[in-house]
C-alpha atoms as a PDB file:
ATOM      1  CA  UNK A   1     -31.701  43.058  -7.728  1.00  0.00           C
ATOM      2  CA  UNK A   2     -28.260  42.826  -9.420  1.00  0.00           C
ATOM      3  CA  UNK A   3     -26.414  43.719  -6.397  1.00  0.00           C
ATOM      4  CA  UNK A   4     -28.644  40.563  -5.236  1.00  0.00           C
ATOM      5  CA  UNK A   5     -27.579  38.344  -7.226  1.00  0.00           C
ATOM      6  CA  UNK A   6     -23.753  39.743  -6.989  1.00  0.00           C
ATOM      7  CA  UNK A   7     -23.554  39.100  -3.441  1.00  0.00           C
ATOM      8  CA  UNK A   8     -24.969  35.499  -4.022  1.00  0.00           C
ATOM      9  CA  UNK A   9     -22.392  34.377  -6.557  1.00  0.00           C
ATOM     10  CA  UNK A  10     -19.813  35.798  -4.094  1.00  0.00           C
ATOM     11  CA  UNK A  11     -20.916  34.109  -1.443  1.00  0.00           C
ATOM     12  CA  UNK A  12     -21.373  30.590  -3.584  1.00  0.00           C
ATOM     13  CA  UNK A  13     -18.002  31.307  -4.877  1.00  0.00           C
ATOM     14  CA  UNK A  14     -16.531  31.766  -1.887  1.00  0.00           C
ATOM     15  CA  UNK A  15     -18.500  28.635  -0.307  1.00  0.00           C
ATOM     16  CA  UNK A  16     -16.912  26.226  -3.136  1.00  0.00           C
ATOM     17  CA  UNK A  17     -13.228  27.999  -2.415  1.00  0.00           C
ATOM     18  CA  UNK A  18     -13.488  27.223   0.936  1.00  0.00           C
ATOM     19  CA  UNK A  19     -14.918  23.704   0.161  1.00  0.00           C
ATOM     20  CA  UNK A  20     -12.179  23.449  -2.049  1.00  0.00           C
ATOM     21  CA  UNK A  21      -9.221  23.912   0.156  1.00  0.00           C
ATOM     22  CA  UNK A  22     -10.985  22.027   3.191  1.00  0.00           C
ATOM     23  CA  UNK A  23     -11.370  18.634   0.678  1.00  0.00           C
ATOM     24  CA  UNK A  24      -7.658  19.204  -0.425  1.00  0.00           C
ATOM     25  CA  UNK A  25      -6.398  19.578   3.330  1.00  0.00           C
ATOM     26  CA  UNK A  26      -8.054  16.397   4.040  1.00  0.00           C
ATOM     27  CA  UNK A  27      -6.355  14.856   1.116  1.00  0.00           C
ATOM     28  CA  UNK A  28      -2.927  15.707   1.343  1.00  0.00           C
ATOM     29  CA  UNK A  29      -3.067  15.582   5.229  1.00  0.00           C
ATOM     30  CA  UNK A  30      -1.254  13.160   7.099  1.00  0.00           C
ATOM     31  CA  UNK A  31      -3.615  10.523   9.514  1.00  0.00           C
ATOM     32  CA  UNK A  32      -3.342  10.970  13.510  1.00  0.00           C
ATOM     33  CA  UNK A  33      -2.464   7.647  15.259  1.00  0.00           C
ATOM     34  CA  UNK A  34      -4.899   4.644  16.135  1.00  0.00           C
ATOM     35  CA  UNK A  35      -4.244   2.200  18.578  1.00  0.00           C
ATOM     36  CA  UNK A  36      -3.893  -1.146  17.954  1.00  0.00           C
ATOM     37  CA  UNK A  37      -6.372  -3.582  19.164  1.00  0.00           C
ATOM     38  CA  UNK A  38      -6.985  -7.323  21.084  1.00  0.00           C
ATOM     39  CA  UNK A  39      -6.037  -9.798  18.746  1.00  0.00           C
ATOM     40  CA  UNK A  40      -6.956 -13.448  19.149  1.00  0.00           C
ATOM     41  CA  UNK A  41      -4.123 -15.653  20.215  1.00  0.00           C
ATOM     42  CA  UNK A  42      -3.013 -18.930  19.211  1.00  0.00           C
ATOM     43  CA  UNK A  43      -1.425 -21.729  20.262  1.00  0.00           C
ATOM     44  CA  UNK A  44      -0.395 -24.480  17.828  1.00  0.00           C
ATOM     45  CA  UNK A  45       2.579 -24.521  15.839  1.00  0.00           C
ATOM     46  CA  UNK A  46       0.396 -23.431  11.888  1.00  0.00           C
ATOM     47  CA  UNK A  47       1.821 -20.230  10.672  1.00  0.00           C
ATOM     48  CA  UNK A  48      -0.118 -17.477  10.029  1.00  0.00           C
ATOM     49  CA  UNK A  49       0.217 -14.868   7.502  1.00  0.00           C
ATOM     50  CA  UNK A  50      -2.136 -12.503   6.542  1.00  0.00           C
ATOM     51  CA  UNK A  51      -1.976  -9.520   3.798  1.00  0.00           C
ATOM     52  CA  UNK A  52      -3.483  -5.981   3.469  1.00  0.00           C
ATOM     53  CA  UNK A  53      -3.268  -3.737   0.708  1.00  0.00           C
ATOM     54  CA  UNK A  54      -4.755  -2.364  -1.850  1.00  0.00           C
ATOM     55  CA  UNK A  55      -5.796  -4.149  -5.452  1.00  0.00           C
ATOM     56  CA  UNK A  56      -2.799  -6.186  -5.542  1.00  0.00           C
ATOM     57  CA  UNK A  57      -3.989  -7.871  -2.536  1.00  0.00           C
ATOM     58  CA  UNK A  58      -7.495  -7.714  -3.568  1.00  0.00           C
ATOM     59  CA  UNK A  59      -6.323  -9.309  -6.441  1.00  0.00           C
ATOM     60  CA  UNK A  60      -3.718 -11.913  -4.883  1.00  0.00           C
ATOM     61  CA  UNK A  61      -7.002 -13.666  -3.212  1.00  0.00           C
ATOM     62  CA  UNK A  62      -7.416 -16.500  -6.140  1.00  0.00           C
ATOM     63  CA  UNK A  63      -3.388 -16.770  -5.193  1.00  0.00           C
ATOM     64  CA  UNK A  64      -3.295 -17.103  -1.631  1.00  0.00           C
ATOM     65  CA  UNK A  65      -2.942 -21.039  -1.347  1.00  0.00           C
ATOM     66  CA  UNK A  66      -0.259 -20.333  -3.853  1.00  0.00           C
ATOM     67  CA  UNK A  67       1.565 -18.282  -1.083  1.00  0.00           C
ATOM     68  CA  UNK A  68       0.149 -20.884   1.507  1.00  0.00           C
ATOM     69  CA  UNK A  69       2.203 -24.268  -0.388  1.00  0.00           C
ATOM     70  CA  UNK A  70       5.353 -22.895  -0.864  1.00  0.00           C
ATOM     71  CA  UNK A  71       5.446 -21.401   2.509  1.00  0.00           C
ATOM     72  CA  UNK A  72       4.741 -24.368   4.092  1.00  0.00           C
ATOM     73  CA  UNK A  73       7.118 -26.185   1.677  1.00  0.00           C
ATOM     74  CA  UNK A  74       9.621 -24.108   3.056  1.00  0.00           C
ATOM     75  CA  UNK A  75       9.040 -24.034   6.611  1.00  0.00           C
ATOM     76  CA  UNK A  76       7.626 -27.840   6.803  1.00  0.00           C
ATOM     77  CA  UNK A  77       5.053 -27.102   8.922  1.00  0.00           C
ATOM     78  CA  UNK A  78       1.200 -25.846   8.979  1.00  0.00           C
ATOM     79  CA  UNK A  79       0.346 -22.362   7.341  1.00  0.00           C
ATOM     80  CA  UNK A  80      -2.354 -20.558   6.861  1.00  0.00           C
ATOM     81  CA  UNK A  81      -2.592 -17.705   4.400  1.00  0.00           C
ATOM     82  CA  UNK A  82      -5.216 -15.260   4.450  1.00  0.00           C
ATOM     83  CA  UNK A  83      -5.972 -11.378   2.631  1.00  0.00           C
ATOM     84  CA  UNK A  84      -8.069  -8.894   2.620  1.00  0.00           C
ATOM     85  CA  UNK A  85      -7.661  -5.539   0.058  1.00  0.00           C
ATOM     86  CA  UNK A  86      -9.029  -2.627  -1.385  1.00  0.00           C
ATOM     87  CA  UNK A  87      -8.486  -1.711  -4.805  1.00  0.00           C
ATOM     88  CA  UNK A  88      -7.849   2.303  -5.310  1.00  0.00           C
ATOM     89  CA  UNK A  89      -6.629   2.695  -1.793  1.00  0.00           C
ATOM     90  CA  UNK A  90      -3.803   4.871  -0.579  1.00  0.00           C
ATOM     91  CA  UNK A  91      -1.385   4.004   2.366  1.00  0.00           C
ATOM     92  CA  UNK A  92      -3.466   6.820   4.110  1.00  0.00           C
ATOM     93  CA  UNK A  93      -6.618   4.457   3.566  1.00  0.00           C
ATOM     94  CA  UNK A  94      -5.135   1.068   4.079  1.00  0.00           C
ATOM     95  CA  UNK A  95      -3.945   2.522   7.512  1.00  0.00           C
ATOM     96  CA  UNK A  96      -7.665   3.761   7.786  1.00  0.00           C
ATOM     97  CA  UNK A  97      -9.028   0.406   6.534  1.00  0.00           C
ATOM     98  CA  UNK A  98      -7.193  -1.541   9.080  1.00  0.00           C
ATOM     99  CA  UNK A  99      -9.563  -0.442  11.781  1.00  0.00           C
ATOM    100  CA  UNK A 100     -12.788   0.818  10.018  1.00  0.00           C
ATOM    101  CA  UNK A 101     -12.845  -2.060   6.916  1.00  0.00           C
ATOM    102  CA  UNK A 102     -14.583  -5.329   8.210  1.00  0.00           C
ATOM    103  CA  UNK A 103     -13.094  -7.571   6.371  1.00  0.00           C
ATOM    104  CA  UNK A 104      -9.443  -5.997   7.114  1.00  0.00           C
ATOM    105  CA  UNK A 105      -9.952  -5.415  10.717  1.00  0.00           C
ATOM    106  CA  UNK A 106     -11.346  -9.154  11.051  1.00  0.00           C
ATOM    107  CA  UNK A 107      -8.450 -10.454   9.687  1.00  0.00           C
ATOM    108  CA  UNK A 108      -6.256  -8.571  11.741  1.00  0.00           C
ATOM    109  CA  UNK A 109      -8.135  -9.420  14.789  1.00  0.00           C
ATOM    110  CA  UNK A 110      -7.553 -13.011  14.145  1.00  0.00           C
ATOM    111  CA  UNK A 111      -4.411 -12.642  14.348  1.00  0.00           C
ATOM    112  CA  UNK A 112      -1.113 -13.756  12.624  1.00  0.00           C
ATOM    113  CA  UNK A 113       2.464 -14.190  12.651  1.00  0.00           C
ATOM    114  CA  UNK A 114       3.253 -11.849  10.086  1.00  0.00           C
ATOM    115  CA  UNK A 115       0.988  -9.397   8.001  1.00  0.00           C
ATOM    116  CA  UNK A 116       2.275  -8.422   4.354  1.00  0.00           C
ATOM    117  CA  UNK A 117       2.191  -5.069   3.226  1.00  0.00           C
ATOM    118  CA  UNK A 118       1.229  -4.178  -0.207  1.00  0.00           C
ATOM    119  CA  UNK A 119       0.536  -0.393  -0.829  1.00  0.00           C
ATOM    120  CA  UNK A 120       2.207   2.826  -2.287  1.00  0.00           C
ATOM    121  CA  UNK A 121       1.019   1.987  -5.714  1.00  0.00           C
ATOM    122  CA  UNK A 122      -1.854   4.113  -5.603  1.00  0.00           C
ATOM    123  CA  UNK A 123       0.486   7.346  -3.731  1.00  0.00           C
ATOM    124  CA  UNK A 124       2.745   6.810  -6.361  1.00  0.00           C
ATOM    125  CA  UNK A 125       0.407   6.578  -9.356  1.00  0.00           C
ATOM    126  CA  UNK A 126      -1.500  10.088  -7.647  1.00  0.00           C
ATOM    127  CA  UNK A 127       1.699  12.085  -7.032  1.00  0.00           C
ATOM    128  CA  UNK A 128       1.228  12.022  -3.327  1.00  0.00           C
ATOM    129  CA  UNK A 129       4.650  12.609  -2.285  1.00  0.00           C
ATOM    130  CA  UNK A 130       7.068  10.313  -0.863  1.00  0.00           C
ATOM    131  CA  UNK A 131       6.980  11.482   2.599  1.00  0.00           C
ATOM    132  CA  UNK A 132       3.190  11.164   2.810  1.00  0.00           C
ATOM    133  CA  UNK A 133       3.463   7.278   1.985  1.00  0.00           C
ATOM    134  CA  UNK A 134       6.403   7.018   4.018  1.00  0.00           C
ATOM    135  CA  UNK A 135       4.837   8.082   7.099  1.00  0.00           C
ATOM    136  CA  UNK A 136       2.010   6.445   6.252  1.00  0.00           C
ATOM    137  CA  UNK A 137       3.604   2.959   5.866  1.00  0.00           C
ATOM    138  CA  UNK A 138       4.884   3.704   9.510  1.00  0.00           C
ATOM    139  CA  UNK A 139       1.537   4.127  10.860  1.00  0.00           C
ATOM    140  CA  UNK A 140       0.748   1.150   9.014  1.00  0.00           C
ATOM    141  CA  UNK A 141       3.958  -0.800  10.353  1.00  0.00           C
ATOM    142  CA  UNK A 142       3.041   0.757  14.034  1.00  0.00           C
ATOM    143  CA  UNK A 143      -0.423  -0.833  14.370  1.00  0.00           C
ATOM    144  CA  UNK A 144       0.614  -3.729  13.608  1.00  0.00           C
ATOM    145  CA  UNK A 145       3.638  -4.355  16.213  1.00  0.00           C
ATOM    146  CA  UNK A 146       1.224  -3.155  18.358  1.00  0.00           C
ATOM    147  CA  UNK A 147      -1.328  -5.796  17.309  1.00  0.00           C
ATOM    148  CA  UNK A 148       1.328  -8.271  17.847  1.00  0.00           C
ATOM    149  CA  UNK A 149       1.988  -8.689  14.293  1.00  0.00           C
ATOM    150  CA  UNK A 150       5.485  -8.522  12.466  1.00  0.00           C
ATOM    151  CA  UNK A 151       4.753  -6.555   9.570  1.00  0.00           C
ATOM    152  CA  UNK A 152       6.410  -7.773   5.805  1.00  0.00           C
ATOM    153  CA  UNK A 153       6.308  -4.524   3.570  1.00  0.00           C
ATOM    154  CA  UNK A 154       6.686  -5.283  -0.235  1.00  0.00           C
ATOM    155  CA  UNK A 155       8.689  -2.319  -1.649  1.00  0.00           C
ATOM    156  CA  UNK A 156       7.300  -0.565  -4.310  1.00  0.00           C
ATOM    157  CA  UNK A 157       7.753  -2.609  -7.440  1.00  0.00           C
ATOM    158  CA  UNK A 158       9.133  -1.723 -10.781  1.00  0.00           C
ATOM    159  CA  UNK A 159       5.782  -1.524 -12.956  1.00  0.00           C
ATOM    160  CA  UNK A 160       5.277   1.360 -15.871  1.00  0.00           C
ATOM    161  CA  UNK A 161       4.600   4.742 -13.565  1.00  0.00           C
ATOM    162  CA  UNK A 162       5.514   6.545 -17.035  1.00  0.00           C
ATOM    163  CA  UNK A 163       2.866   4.301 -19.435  1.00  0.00           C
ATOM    164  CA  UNK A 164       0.241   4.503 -16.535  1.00  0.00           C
ATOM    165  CA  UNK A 165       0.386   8.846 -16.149  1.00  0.00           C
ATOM    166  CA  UNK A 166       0.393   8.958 -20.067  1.00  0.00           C
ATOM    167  CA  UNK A 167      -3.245   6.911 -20.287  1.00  0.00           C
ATOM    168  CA  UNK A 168      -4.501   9.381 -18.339  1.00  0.00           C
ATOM    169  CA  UNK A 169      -7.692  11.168 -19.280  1.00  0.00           C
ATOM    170  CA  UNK A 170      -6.885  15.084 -19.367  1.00  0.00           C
ATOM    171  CA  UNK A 171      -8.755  15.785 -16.475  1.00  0.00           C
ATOM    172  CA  UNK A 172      -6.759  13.024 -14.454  1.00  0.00           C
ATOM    173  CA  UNK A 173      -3.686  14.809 -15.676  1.00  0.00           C
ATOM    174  CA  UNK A 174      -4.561  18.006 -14.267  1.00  0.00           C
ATOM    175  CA  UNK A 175      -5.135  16.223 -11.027  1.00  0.00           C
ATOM    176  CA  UNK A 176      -1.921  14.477 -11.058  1.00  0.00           C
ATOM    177  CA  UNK A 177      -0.187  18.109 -11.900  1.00  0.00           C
ATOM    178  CA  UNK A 178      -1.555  19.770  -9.091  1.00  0.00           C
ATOM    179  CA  UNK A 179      -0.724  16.891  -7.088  1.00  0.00           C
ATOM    180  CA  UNK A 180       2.918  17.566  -8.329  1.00  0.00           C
ATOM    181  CA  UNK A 181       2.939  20.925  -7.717  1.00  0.00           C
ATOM    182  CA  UNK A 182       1.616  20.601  -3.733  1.00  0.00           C
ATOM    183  CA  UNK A 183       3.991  17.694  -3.364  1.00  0.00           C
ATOM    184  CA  UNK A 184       7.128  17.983  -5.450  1.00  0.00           C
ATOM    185  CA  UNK A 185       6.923  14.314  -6.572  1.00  0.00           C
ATOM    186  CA  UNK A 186       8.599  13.790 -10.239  1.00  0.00           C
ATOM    187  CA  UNK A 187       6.394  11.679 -12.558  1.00  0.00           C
ATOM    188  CA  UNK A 188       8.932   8.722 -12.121  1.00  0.00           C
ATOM    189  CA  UNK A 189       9.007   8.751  -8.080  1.00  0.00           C
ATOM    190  CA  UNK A 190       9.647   5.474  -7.425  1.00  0.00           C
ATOM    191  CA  UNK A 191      13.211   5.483  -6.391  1.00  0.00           C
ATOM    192  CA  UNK A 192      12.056   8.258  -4.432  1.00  0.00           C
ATOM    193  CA  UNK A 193       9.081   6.618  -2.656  1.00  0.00           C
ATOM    194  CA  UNK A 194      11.813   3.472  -2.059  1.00  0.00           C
ATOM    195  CA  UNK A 195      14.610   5.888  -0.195  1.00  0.00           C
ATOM    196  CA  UNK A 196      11.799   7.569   1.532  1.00  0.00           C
ATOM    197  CA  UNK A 197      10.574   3.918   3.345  1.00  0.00           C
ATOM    198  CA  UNK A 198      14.136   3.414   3.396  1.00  0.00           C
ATOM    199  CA  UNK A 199      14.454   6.915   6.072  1.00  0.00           C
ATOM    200  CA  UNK A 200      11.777   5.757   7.575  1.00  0.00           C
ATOM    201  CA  UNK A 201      12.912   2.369   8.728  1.00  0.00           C
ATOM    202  CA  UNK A 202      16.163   3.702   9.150  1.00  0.00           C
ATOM    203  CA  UNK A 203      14.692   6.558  11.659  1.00  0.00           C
ATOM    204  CA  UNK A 204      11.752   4.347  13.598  1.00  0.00           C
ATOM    205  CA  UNK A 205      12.279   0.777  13.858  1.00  0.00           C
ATOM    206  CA  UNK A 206      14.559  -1.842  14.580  1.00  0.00           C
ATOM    207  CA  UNK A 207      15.797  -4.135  11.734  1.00  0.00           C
ATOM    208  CA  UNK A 208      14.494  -6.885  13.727  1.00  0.00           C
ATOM    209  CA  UNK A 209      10.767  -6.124  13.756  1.00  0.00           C
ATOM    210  CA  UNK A 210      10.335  -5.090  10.439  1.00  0.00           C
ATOM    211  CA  UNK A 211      10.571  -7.772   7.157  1.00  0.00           C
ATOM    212  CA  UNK A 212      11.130  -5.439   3.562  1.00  0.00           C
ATOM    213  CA  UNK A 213      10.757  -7.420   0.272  1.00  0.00           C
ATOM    214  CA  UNK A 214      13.473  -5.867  -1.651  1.00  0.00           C
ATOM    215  CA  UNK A 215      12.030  -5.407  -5.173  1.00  0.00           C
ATOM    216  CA  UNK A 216      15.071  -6.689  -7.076  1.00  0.00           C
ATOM    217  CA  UNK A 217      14.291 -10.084  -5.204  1.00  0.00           C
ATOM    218  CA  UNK A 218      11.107 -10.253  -7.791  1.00  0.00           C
ATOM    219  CA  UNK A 219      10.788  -7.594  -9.956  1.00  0.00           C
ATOM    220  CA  UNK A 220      14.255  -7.091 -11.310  1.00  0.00           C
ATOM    221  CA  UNK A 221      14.091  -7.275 -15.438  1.00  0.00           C
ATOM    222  CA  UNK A 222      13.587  -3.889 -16.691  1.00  0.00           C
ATOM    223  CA  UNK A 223      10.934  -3.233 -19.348  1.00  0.00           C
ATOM    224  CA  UNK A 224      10.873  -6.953 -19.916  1.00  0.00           C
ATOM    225  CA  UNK A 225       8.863  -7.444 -16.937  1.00  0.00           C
ATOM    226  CA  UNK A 226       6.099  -5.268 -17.904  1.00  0.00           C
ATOM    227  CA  UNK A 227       5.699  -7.642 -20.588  1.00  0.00           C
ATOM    228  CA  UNK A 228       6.367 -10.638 -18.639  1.00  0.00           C
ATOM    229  CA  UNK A 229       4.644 -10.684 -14.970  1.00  0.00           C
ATOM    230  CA  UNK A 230       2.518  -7.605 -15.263  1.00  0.00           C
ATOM    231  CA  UNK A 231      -1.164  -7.350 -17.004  1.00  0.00           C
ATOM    232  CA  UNK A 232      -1.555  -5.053 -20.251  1.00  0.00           C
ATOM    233  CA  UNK A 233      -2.097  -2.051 -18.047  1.00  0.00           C
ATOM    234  CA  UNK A 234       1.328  -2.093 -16.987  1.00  0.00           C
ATOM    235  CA  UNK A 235      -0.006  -1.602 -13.460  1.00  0.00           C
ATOM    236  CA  UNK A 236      -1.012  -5.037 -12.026  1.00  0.00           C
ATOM    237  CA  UNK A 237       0.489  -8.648 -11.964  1.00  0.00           C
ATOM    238  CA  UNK A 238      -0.930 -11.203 -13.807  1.00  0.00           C
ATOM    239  CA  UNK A 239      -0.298 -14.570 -12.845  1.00  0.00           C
ATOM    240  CA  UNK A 240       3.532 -15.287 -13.984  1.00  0.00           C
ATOM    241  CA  UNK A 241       4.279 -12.154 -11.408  1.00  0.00           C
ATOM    242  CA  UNK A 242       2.366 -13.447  -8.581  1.00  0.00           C
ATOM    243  CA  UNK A 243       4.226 -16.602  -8.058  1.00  0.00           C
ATOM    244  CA  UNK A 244       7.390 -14.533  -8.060  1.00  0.00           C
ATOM    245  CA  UNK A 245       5.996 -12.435  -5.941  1.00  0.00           C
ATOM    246  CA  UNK A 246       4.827 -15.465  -3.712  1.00  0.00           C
ATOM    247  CA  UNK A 247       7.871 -17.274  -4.200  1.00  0.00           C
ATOM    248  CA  UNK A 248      10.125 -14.350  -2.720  1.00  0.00           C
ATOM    249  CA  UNK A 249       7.698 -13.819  -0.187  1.00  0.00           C
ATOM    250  CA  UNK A 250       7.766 -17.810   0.699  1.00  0.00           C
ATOM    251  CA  UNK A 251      11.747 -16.967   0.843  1.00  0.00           C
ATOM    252  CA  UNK A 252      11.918 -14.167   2.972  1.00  0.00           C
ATOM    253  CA  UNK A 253       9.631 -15.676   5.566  1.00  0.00           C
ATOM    254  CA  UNK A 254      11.204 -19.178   5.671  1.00  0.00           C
ATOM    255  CA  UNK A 255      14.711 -17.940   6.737  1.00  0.00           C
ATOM    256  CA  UNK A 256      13.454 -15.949   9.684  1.00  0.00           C
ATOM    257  CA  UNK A 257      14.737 -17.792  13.255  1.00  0.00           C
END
């Protein structure tokens, strides 16, 4: 009987090992490539700019005629401003999202001019490593050129990566250790994650089919910003940030030939 019972907790320890490793190879694993698909096409002179992401773009949906005026301010002509995001997502997922989300796919599908690019918060905040969102973020970029789209990728902003690991529950924190430990990411990688995108562009693409938001164009004050355009958590903008945010987006967009 006890040899029994042995051989079962073996075998049930062994099942959640290999459990185990097979849920954190799918985690830290980079995604294979999707193909882009038919988008609709338009023909009128309205501008059309769409943005994916995760909970800053969820979040940036009350704001999107924000983005909309001062765009067409700018450009003195029709736009239309449209986004679609999911809050907790990685670059991994967003890249996922763009053809197995509804609501991101459809808006994709409809097709625009250019497509903002919010995401690396969520990599950053979970120690993923710089070279996971960096590849990502070129999948990301990929789909879209092939979609038609000219992708706009906000670098990683300046919020509190220190105040947001120290709220942490314990259990989170031995997450975000082991995450560290796979990875080699630093608590404070966000110079790192920025170089890494950097490489990236610098390796893949031409300068003329990609748009970066530069986060000094926005988010360039220090400690006073996470005070000043960022919510108590440190983590997300309130509204103060989002019209900077929107008004160096409106920027970037309007001087393009």
């Amino acid at each position: 009987m006890k040899r029994i019972v042995i051989i079962t907790l073996g075998l049930a320890t062994l099942a959640i090992l290999l459990f185990t490793v097979y849920e954190a190879h799918s985690y830290y694993s980079l995604a294979g490539e999707r193909e882009g698909y038919a988008v609709r096409q338009h023909k009128d002179d309205t501008l059309r700019v769409i943005l994916i992401g995760d909970s800053w773009v969820e979040m940036h949906g009350k704001y999107d005629g924000q983005l909309q005026r001062m765009l067409g301010e700018a450009i003195g002509r029709p736009v239309v401003v449209a986004s679609a995001g999911c809050s907790g997502q990685t670059s991994k997922e967003i890249y996922f999202s763009m053809s197995d989300c509804g609501a991101m796919r459809q808006l994709i599908a409809g097709s625009a001019d250019y497509c903002v690019v919010i995401a690396g918060i969520n990599d950053s905040n979970r120690k993923l490593g710089a070279s996971y969102y960096a590849y990502h973020i070129g999948r990301i970029m990929d789909f879209l050129l092939q979609c038609g789209i000219k992708p706009v990728v906000v670098e990683l902003p300046d919020y509190n990566i220190d105040c947001c690991y120290h709220r942490q529950s314990r259990l989170r924190k031995l997450q975000t250790h082991t995450s560290m430990l796979i990875t080699g990411c630093q608590i404070d990688c966000l110079n790192d994650f920025r170089v890494a995108l950097e490489q990236k562009l610098l390796s893949d693409f031409q300068e003329k089919d990609v748009l970066i938001l530069r986060y000094p164009a926005w988010n360039n004050g220090g400690t006073t910003d996470w005070h000043h355009i960022y919510s108590d958590d440190q983590l997300h903008l309130n509204a103060t940030g989002y019209a900077l945010l929107d008004s160096a987006l409106a920027t970037l967009i309007a001087a393009q030939p």
